[in-house]
PDB file of N, CA and C in Angstrom:
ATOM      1  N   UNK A   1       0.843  -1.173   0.000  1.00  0.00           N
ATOM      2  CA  UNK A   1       0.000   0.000   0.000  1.00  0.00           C
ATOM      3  C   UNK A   1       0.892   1.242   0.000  1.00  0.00           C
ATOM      4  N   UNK A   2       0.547   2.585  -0.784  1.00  0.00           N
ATOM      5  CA  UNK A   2       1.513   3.311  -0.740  1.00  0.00           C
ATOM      6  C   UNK A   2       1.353   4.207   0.265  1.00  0.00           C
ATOM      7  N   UNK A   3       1.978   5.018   0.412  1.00  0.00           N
ATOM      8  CA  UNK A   3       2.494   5.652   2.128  1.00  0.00           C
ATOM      9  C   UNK A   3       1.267   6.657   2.459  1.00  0.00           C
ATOM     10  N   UNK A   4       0.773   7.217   0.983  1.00  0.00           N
ATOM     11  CA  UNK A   4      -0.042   8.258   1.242  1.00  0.00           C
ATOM     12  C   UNK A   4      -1.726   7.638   1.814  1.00  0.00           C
ATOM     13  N   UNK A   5      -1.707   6.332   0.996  1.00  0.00           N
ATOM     14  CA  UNK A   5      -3.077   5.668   1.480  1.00  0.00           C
ATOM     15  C   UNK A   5      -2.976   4.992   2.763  1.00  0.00           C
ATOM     16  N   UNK A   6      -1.534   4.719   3.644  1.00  0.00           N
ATOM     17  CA  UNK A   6      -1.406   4.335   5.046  1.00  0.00           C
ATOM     18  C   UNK A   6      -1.965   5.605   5.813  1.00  0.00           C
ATOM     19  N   UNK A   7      -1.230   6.736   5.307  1.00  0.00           N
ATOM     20  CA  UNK A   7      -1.544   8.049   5.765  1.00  0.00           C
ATOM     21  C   UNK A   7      -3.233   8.374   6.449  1.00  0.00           C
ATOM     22  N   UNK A   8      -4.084   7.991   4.993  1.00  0.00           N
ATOM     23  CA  UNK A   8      -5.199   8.486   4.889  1.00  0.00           C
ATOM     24  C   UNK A   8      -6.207   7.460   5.934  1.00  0.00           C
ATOM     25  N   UNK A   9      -5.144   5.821   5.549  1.00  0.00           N
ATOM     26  CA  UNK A   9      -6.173   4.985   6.612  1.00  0.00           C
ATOM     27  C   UNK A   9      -6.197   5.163   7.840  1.00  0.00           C
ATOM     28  N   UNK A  10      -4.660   5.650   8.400  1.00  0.00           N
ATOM     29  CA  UNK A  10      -4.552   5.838   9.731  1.00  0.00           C
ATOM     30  C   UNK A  10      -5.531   7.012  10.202  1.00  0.00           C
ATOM     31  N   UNK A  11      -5.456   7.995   9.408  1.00  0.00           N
ATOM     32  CA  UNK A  11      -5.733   9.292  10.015  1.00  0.00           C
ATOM     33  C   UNK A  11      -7.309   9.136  10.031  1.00  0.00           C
ATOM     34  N   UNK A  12      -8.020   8.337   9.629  1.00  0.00           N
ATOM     35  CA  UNK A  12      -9.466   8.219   9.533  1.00  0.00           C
ATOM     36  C   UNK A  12     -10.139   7.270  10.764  1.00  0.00           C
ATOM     37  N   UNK A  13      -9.407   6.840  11.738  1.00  0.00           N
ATOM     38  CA  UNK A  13     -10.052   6.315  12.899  1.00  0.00           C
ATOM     39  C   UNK A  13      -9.673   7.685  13.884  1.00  0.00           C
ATOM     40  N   UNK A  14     -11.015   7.842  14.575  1.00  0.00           N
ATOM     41  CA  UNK A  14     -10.801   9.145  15.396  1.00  0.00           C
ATOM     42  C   UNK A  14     -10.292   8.876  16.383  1.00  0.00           C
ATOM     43  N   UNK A  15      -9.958   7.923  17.060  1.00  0.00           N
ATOM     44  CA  UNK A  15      -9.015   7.623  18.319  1.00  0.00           C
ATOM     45  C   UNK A  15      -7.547   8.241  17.722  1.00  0.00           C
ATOM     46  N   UNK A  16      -7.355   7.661  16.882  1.00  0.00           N
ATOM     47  CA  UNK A  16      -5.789   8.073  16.114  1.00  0.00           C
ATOM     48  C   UNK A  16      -5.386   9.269  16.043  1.00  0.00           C
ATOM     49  N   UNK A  17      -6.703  10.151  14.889  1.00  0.00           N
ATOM     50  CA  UNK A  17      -6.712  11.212  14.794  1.00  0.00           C
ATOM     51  C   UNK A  17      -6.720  12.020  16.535  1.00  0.00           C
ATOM     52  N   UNK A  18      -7.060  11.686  17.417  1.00  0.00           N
ATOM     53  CA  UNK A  18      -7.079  12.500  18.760  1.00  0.00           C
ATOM     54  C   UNK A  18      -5.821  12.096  19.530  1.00  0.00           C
ATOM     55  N   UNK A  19      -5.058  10.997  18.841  1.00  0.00           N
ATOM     56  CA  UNK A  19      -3.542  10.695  19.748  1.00  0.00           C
ATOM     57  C   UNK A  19      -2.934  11.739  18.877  1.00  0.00           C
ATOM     58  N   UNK A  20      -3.159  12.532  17.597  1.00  0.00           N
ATOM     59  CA  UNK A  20      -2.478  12.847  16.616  1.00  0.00           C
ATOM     60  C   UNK A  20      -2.610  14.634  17.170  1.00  0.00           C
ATOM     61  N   UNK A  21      -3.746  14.875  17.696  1.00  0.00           N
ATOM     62  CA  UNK A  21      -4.197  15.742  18.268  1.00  0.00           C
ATOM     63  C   UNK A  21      -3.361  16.269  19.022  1.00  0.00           C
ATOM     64  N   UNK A  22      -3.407  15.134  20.382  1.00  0.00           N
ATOM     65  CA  UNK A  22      -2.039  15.429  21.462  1.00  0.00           C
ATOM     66  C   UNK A  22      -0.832  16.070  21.215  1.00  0.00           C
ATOM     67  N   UNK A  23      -0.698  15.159  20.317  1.00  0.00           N
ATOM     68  CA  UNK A  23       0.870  14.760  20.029  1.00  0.00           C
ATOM     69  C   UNK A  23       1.272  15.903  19.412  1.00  0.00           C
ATOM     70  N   UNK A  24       0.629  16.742  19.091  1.00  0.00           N
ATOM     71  CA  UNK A  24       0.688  18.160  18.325  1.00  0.00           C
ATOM     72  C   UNK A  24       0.952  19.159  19.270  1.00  0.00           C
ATOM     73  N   UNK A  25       1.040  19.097  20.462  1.00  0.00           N
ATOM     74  CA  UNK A  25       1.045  19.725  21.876  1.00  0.00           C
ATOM     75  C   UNK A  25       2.325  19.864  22.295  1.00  0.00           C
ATOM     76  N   UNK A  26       2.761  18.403  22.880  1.00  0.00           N
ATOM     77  CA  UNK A  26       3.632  17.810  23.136  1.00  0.00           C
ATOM     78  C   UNK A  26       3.587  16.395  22.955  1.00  0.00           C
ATOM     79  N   UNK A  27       5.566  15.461  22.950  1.00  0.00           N
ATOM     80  CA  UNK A  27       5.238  14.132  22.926  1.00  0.00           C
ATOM     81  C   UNK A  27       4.621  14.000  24.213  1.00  0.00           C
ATOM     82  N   UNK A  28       4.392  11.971  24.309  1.00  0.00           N
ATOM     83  CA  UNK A  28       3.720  11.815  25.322  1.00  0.00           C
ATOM     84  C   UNK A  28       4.152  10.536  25.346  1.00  0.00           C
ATOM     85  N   UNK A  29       3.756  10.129  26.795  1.00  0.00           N
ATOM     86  CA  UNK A  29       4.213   8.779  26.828  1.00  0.00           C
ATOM     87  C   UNK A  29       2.321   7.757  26.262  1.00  0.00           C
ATOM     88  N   UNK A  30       2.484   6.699  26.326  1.00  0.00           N
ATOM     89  CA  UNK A  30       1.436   5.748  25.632  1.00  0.00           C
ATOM     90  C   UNK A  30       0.239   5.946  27.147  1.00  0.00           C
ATOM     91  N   UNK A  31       0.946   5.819  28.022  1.00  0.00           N
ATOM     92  CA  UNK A  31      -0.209   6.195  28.917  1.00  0.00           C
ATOM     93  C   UNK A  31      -0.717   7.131  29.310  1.00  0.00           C
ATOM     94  N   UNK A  32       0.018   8.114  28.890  1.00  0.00           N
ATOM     95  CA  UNK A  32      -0.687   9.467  29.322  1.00  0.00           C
ATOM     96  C   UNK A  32      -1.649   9.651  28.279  1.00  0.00           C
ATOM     97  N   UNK A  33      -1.378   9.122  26.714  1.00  0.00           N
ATOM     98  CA  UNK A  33      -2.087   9.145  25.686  1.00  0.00           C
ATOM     99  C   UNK A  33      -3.594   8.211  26.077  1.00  0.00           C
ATOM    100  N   UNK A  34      -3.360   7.162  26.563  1.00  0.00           N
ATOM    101  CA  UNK A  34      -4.880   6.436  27.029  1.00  0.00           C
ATOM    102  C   UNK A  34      -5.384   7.076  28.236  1.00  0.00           C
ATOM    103  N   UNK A  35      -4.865   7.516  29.228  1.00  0.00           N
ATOM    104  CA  UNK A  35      -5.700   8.599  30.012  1.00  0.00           C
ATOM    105  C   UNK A  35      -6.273   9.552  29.458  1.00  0.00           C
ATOM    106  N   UNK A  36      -5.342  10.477  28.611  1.00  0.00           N
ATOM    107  CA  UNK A  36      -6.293  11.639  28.212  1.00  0.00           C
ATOM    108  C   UNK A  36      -7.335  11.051  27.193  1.00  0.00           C
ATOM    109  N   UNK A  37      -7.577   9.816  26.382  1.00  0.00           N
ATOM    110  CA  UNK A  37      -8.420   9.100  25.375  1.00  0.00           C
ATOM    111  C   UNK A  37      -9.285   8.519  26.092  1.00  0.00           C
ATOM    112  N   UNK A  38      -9.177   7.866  27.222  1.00  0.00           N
ATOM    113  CA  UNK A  38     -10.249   7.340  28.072  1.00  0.00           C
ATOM    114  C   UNK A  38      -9.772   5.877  27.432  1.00  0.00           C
ATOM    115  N   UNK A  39      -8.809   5.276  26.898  1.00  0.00           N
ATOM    116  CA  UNK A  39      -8.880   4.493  26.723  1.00  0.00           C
ATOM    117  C   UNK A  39      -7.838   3.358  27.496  1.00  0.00           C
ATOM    118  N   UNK A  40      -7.711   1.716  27.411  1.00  0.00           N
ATOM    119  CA  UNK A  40      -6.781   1.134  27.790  1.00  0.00           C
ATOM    120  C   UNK A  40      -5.803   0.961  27.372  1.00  0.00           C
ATOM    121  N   UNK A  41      -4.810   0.813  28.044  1.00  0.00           N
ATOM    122  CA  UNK A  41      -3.291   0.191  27.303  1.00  0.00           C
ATOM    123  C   UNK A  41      -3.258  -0.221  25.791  1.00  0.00           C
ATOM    124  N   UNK A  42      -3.912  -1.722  26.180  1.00  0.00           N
ATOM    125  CA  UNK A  42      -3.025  -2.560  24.700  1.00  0.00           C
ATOM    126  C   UNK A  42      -3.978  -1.572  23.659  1.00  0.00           C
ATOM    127  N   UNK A  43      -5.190  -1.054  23.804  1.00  0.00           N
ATOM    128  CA  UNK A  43      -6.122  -0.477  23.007  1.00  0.00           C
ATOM    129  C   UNK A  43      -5.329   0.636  22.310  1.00  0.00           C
ATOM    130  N   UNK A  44      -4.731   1.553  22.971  1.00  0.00           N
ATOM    131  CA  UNK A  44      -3.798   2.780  23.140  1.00  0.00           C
ATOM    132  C   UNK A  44      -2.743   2.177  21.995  1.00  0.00           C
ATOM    133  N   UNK A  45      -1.840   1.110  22.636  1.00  0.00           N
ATOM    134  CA  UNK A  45      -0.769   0.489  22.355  1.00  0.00           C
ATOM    135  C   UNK A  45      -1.495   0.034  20.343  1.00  0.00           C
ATOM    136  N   UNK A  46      -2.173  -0.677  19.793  1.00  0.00           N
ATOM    137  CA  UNK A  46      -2.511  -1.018  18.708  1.00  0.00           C
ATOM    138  C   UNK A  46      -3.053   0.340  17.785  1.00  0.00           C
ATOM    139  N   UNK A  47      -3.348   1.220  18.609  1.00  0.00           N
ATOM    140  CA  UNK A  47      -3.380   2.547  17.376  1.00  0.00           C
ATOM    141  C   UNK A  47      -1.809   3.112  17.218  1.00  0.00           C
ATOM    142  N   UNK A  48      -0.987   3.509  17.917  1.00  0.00           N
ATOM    143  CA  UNK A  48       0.080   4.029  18.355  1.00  0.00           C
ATOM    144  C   UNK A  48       0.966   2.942  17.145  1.00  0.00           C
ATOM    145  N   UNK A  49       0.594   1.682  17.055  1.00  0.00           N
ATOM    146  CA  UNK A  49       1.503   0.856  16.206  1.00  0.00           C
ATOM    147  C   UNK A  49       1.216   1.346  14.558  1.00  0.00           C
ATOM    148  N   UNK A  50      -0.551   1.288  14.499  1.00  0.00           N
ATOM    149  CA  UNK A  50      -1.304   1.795  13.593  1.00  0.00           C
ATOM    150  C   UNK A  50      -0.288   2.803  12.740  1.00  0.00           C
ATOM    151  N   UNK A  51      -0.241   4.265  13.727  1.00  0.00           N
ATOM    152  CA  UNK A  51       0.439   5.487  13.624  1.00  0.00           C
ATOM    153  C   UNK A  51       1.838   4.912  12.921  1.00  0.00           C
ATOM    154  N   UNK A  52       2.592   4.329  13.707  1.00  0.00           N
ATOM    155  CA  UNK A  52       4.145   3.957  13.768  1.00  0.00           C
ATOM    156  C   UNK A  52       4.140   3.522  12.341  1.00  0.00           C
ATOM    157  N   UNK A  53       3.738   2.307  12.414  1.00  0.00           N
ATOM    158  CA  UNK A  53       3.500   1.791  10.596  1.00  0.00           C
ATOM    159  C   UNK A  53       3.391   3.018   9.531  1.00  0.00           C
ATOM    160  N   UNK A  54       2.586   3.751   9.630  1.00  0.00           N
ATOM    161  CA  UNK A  54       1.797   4.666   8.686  1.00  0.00           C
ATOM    162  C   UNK A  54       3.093   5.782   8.947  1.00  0.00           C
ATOM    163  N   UNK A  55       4.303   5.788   9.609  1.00  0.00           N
ATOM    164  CA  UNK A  55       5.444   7.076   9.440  1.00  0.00           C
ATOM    165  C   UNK A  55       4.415   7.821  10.294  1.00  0.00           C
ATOM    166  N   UNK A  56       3.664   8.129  11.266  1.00  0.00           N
ATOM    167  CA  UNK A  56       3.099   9.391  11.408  1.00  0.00           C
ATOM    168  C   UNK A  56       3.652   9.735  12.819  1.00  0.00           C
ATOM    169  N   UNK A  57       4.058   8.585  13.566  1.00  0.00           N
ATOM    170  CA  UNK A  57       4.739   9.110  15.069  1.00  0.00           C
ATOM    171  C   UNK A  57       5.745   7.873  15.068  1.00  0.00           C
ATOM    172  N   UNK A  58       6.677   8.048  15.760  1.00  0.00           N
ATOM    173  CA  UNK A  58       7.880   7.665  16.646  1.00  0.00           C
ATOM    174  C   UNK A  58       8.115   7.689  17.934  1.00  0.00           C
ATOM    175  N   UNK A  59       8.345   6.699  18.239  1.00  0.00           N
ATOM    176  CA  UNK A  59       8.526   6.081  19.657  1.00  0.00           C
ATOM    177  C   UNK A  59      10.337   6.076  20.316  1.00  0.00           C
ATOM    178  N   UNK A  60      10.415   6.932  21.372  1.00  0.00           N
ATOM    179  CA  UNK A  60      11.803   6.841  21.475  1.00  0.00           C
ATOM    180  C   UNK A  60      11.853   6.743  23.242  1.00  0.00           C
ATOM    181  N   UNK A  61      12.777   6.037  23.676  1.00  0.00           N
ATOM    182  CA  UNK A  61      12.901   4.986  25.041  1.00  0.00           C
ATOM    183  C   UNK A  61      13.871   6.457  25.389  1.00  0.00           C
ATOM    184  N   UNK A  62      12.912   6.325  26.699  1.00  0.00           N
ATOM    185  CA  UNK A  62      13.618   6.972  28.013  1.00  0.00           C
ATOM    186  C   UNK A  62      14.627   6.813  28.445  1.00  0.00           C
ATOM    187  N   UNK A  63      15.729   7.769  28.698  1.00  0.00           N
ATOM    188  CA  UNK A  63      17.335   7.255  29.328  1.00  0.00           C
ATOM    189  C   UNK A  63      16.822   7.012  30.713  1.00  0.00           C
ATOM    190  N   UNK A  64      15.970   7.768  31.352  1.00  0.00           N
ATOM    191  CA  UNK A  64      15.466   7.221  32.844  1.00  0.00           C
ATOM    192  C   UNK A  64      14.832   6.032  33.075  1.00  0.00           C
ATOM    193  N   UNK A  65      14.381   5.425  32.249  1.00  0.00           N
ATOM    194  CA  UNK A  65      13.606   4.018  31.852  1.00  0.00           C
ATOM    195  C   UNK A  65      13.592   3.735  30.844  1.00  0.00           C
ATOM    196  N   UNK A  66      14.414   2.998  30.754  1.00  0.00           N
ATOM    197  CA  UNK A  66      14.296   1.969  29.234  1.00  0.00           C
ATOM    198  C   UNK A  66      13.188   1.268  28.865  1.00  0.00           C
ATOM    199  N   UNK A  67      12.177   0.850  29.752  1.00  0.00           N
ATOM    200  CA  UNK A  67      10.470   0.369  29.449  1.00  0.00           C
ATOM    201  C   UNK A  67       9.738   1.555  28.792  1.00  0.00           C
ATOM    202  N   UNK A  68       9.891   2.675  29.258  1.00  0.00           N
ATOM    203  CA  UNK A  68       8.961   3.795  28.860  1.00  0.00           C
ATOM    204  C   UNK A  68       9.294   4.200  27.855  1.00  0.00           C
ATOM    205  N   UNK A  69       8.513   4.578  26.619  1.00  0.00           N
ATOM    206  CA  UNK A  69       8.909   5.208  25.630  1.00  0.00           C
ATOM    207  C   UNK A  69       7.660   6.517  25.127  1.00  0.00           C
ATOM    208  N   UNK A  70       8.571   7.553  24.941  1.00  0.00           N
ATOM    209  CA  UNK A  70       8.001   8.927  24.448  1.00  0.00           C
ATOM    210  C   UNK A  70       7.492   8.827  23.120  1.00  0.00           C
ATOM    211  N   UNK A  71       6.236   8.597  22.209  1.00  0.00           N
ATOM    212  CA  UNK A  71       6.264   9.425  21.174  1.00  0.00           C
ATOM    213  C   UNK A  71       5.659  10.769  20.593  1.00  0.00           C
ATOM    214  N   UNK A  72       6.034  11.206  19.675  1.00  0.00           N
ATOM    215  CA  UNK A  72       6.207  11.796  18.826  1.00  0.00           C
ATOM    216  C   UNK A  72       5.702  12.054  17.539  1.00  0.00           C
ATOM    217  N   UNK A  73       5.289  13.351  16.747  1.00  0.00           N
ATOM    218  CA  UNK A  73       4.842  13.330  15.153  1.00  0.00           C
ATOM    219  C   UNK A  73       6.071  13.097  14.522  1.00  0.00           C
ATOM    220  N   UNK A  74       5.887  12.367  13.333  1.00  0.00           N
ATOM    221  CA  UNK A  74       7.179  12.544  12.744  1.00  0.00           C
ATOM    222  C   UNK A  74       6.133  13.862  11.767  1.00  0.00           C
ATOM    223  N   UNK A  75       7.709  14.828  10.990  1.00  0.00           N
ATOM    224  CA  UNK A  75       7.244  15.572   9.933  1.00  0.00           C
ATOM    225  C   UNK A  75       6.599  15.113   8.388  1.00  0.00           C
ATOM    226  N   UNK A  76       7.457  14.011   8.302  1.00  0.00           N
ATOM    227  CA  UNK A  76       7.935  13.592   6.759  1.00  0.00           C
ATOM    228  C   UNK A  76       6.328  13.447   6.359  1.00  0.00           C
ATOM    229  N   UNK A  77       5.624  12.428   6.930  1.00  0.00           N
ATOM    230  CA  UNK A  77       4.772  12.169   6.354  1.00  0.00           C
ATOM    231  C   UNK A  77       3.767  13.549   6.419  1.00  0.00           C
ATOM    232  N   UNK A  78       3.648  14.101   7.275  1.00  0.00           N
ATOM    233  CA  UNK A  78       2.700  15.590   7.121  1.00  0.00           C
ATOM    234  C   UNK A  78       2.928  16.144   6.496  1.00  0.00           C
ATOM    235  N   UNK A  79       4.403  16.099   5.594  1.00  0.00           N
ATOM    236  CA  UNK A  79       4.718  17.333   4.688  1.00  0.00           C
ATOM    237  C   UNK A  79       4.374  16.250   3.420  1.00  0.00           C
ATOM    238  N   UNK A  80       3.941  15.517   3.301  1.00  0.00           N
ATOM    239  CA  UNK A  80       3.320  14.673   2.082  1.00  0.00           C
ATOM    240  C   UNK A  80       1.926  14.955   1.779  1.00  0.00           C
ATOM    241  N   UNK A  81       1.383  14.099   3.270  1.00  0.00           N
ATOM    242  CA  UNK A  81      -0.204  14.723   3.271  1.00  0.00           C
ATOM    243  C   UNK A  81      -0.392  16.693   2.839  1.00  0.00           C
ATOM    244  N   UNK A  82       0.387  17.260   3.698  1.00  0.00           N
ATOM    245  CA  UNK A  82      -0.403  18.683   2.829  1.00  0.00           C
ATOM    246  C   UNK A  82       0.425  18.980   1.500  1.00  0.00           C
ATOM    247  N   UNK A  83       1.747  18.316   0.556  1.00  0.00           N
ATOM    248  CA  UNK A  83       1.746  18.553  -0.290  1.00  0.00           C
ATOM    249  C   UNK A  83       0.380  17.664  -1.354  1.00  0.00           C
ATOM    250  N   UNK A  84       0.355  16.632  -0.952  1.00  0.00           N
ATOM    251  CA  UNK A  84      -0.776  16.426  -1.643  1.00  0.00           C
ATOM    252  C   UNK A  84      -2.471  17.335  -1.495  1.00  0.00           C
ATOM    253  N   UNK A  85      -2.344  18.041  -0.470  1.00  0.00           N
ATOM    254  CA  UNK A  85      -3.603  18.761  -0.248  1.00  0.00           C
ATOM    255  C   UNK A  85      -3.565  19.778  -0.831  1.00  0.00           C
ATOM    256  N   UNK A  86      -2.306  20.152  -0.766  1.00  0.00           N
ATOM    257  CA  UNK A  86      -1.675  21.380  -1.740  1.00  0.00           C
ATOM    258  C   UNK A  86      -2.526  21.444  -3.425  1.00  0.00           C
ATOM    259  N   UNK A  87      -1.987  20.118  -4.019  1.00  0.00           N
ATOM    260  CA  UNK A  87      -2.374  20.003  -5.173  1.00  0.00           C
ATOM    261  C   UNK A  87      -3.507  20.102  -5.352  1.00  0.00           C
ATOM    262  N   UNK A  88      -4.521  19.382  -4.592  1.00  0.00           N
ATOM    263  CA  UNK A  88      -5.782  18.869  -4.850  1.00  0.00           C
ATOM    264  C   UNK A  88      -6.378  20.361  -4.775  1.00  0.00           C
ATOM    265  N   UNK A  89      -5.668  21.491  -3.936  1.00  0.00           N
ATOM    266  CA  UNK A  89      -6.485  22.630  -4.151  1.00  0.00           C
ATOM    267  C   UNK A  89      -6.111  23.228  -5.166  1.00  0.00           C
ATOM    268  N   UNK A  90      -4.744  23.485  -5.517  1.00  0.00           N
ATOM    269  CA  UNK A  90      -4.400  23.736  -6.998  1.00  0.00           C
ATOM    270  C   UNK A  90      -5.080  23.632  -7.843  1.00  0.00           C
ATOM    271  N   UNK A  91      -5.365  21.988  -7.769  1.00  0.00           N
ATOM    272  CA  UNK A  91      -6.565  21.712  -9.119  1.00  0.00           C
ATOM    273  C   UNK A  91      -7.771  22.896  -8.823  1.00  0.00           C
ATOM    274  N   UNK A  92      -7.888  22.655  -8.047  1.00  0.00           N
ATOM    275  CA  UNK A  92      -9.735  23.301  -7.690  1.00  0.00           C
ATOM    276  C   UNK A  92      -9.562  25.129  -8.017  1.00  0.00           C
ATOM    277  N   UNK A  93      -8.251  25.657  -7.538  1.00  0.00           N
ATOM    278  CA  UNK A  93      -8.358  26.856  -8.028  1.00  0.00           C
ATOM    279  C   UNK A  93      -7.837  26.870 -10.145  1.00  0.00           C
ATOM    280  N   UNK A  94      -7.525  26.316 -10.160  1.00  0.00           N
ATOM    281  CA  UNK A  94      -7.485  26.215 -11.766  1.00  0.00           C
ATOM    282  C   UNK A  94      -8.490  25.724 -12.296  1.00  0.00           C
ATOM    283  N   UNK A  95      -9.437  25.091 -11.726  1.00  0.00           N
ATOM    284  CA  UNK A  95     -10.850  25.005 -12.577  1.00  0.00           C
ATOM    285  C   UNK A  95     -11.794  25.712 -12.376  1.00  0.00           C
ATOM    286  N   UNK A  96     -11.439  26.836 -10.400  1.00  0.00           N
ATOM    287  CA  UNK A  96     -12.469  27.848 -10.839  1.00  0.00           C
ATOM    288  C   UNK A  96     -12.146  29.162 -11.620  1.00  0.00           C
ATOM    289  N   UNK A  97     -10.216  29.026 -11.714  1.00  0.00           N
ATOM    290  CA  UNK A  97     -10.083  30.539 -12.717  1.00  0.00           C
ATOM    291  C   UNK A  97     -10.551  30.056 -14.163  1.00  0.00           C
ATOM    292  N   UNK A  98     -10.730  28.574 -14.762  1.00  0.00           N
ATOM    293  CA  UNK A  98     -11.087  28.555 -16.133  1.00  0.00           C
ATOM    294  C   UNK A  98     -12.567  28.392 -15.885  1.00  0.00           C
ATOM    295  N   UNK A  99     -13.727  28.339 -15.045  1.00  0.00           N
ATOM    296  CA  UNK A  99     -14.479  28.471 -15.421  1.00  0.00           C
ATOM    297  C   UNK A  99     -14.423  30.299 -15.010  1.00  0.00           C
ATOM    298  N   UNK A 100     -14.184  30.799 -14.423  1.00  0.00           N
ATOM    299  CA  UNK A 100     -14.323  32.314 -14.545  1.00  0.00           C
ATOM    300  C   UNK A 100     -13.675  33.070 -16.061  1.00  0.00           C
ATOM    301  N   UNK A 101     -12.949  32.278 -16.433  1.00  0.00           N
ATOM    302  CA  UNK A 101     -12.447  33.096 -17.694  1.00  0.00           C
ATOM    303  C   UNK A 101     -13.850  32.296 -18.924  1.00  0.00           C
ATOM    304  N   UNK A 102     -14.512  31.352 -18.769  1.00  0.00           N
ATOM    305  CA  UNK A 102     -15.631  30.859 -19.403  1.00  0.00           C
ATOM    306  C   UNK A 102     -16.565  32.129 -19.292  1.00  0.00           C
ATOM    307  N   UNK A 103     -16.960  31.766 -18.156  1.00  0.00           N
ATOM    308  CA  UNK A 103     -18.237  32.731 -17.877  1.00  0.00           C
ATOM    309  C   UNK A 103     -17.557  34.472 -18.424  1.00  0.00           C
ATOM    310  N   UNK A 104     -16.557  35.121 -18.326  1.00  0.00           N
ATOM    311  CA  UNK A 104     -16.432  36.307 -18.639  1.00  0.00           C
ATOM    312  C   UNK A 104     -15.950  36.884 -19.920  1.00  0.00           C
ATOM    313  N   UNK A 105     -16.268  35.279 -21.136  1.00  0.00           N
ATOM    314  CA  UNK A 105     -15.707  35.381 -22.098  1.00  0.00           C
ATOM    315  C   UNK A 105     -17.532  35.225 -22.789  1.00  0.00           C
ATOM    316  N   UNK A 106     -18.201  35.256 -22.150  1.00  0.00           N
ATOM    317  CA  UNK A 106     -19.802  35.047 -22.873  1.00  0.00           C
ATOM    318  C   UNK A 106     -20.584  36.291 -22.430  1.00  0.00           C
TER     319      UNK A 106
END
């Protein structure tokens, strides 16, 4: 599957989208992420992998605890998703300046 349709699958379960939320704040550890979600661990833990797969966050181990791990947005893939959003509006403003040059040519 290509990176942009991992992108789009991940980002379309709203649990994800609201760890994605956080994580826009500050990182966090996985449990602070299921407290503020209302949700459990492994529950927490299987979107967070979701994310990981899909490039959208990173997980990096505590020098104070090597069990605990912080993640993180990564950029790469966000600067994909809005270059592709980029375009898709591109298109849309180039089909409303040619239909405005339609309509002001009649």
């Amino acid at each position: 599957m290509p990176a942009l349709a991992r992108t789009f699958e991940a980002l379309a379960d709203p649990a994800r989208l609201a760890v994605v939320r956080l994580l826009r704040k500050k990182p966090r550890r996985s449990s602070e992420l299921a407290a503020a979600l209302s949700l459990d661990r492994p529950t927490t833990s299987k979107h967070l992998e979701v994310l990981r797969k899909a490039g959208l966050v990173k997980a990096e181990l505590l020098d104070e605890d090597a069990r605990a791990r912080v993640y993180r947005l990564r950029r790469e893939r966000f600067t994909e998703l809005r270059d592709f959003v980029d375009e898709v509006e591109a298109y849309w403003g180039d089909q409303l300046a040619s239909f405005k040059a339609h309509v002001e040519r009649k």
